[in-house]
Protein backbone atom coordinates (compact mmCIF):
# COMPACT_ATOMS: atom_id res chain seq x y z
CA UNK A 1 -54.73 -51.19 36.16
CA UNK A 2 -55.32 -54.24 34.17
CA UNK A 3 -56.54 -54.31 31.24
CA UNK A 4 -59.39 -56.77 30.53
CA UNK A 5 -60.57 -58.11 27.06
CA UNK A 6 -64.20 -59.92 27.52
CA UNK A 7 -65.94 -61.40 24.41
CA UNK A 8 -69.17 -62.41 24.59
CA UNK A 9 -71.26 -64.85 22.37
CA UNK A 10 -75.06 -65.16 23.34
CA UNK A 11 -75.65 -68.99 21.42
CA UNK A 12 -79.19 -69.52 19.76
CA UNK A 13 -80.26 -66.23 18.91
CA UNK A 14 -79.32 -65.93 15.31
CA UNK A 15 -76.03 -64.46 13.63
CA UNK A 16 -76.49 -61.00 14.50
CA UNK A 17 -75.40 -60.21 17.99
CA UNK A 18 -75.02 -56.27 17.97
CA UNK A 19 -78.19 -55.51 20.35
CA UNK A 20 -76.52 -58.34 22.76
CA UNK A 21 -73.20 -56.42 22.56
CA UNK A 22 -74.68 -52.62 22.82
CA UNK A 23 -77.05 -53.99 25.76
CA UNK A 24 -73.25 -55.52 27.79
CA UNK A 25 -71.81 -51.90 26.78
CA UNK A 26 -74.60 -49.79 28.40
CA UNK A 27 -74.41 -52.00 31.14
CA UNK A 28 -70.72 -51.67 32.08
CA UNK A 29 -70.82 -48.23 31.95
CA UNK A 30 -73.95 -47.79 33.68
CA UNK A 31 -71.36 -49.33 36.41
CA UNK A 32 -68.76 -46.59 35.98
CA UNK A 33 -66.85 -49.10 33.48
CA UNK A 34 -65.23 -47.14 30.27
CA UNK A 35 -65.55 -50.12 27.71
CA UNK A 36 -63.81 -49.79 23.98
CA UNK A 37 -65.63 -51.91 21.73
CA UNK A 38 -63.29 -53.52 18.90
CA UNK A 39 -65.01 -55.68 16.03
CA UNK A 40 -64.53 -58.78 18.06
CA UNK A 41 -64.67 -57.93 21.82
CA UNK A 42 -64.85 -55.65 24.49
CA UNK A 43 -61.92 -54.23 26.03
CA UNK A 44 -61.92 -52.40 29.64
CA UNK A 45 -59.81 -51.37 32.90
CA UNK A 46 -60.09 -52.77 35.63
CA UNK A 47 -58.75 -51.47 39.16
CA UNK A 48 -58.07 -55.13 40.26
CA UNK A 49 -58.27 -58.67 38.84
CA UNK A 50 -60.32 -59.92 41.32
CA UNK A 51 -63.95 -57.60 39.71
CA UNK A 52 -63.41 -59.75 36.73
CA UNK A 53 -65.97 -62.81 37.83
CA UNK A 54 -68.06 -60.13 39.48
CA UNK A 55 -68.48 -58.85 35.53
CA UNK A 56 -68.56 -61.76 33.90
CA UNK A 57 -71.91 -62.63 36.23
CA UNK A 58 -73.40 -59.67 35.35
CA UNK A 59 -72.96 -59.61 32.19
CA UNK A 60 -74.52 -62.89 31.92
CA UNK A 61 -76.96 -62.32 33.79
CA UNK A 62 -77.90 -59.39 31.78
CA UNK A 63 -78.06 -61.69 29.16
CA UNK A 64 -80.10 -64.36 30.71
CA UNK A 65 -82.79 -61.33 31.21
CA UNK A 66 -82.81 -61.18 27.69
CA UNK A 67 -83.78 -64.64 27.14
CA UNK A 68 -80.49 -65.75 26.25
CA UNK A 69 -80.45 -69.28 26.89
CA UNK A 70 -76.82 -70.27 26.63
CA UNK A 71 -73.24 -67.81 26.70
CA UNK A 72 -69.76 -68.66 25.83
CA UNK A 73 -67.62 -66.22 26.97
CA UNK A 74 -63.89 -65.89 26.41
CA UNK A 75 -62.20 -63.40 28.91
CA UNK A 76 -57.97 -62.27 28.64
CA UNK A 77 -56.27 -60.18 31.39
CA UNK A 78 -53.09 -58.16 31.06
CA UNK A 79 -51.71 -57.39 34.44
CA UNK A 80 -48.79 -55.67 33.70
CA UNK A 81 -47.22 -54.52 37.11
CA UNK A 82 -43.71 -53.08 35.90
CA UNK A 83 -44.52 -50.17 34.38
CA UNK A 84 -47.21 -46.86 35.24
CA UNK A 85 -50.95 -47.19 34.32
CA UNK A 86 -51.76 -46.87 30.47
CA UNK A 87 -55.11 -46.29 29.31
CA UNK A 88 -55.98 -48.44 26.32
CA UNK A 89 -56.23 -45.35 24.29
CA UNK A 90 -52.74 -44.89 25.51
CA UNK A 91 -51.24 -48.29 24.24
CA UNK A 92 -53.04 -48.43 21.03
CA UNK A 93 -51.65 -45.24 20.20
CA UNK A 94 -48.30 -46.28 21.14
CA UNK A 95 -48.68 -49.01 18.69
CA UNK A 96 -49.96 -46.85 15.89
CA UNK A 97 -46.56 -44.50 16.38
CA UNK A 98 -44.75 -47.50 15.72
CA UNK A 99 -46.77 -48.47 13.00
CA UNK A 100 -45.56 -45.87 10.66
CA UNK A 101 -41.75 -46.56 11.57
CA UNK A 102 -42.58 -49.93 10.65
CA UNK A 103 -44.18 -49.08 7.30
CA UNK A 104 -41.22 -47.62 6.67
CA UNK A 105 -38.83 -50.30 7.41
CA UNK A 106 -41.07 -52.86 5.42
CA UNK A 107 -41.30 -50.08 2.38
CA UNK A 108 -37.12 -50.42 2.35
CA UNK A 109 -37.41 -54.15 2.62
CA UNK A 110 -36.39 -55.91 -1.19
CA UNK A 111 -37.44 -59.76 -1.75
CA UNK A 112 -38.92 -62.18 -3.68
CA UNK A 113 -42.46 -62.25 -3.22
């Protein structure tokens, strides 16, 4: 399934956005969606590319409701076809395993710094 990273910036409504953000989270999963919210975006599965626009409208329009009166919105897709489905619980654990090998490796590591 791809995995889809939206972030969304309501312009104009001051520099606290949090009540914008929690409002796009209840939405998507009022829609079945299982979004991960990171300090910077909003991260999601997808079962195919092509609900990514469908989103993106909604979520704006959601916005628009709110009286939002402009969006920027900066949307990344990984469609990674070559291997079996991974949640992204799944791959950001995968990272942190490797994490602590690399901690090691840098702990061995000897330089000028």
């Amino acid at each position: 399934m791809p995995l889809v990273s939206i972030k969304v910036v309501p312009l104009g409504v001051g520099t606290s956005i949090s009540r914008y953000v929690a409002r796009v989270v209840a939405l998507l999963e009022s829609k079945g969606y299982r979004p991960q919210v990171t300090a910077d975006t909003t991260v999601l599965t997808v079962s195919d590319v092509s609900e990514v626009g469908a989103i993106v409208k909604m979520v704006h329009d959601e916005l628009y409701s709110m009286g939002v009166q402009r969006v920027l919105t900066i949307v990344m897709i990984d469609d990674r076809r070559d291997v079996e489905e991974r949640s992204p619980e799944e791959i950001v654990q995968s990272v942190v395993s490797k994490l602590e090998e690399e901690r090691r490796r840098i702990s061995q590591v000897r330089g000028v710094m």
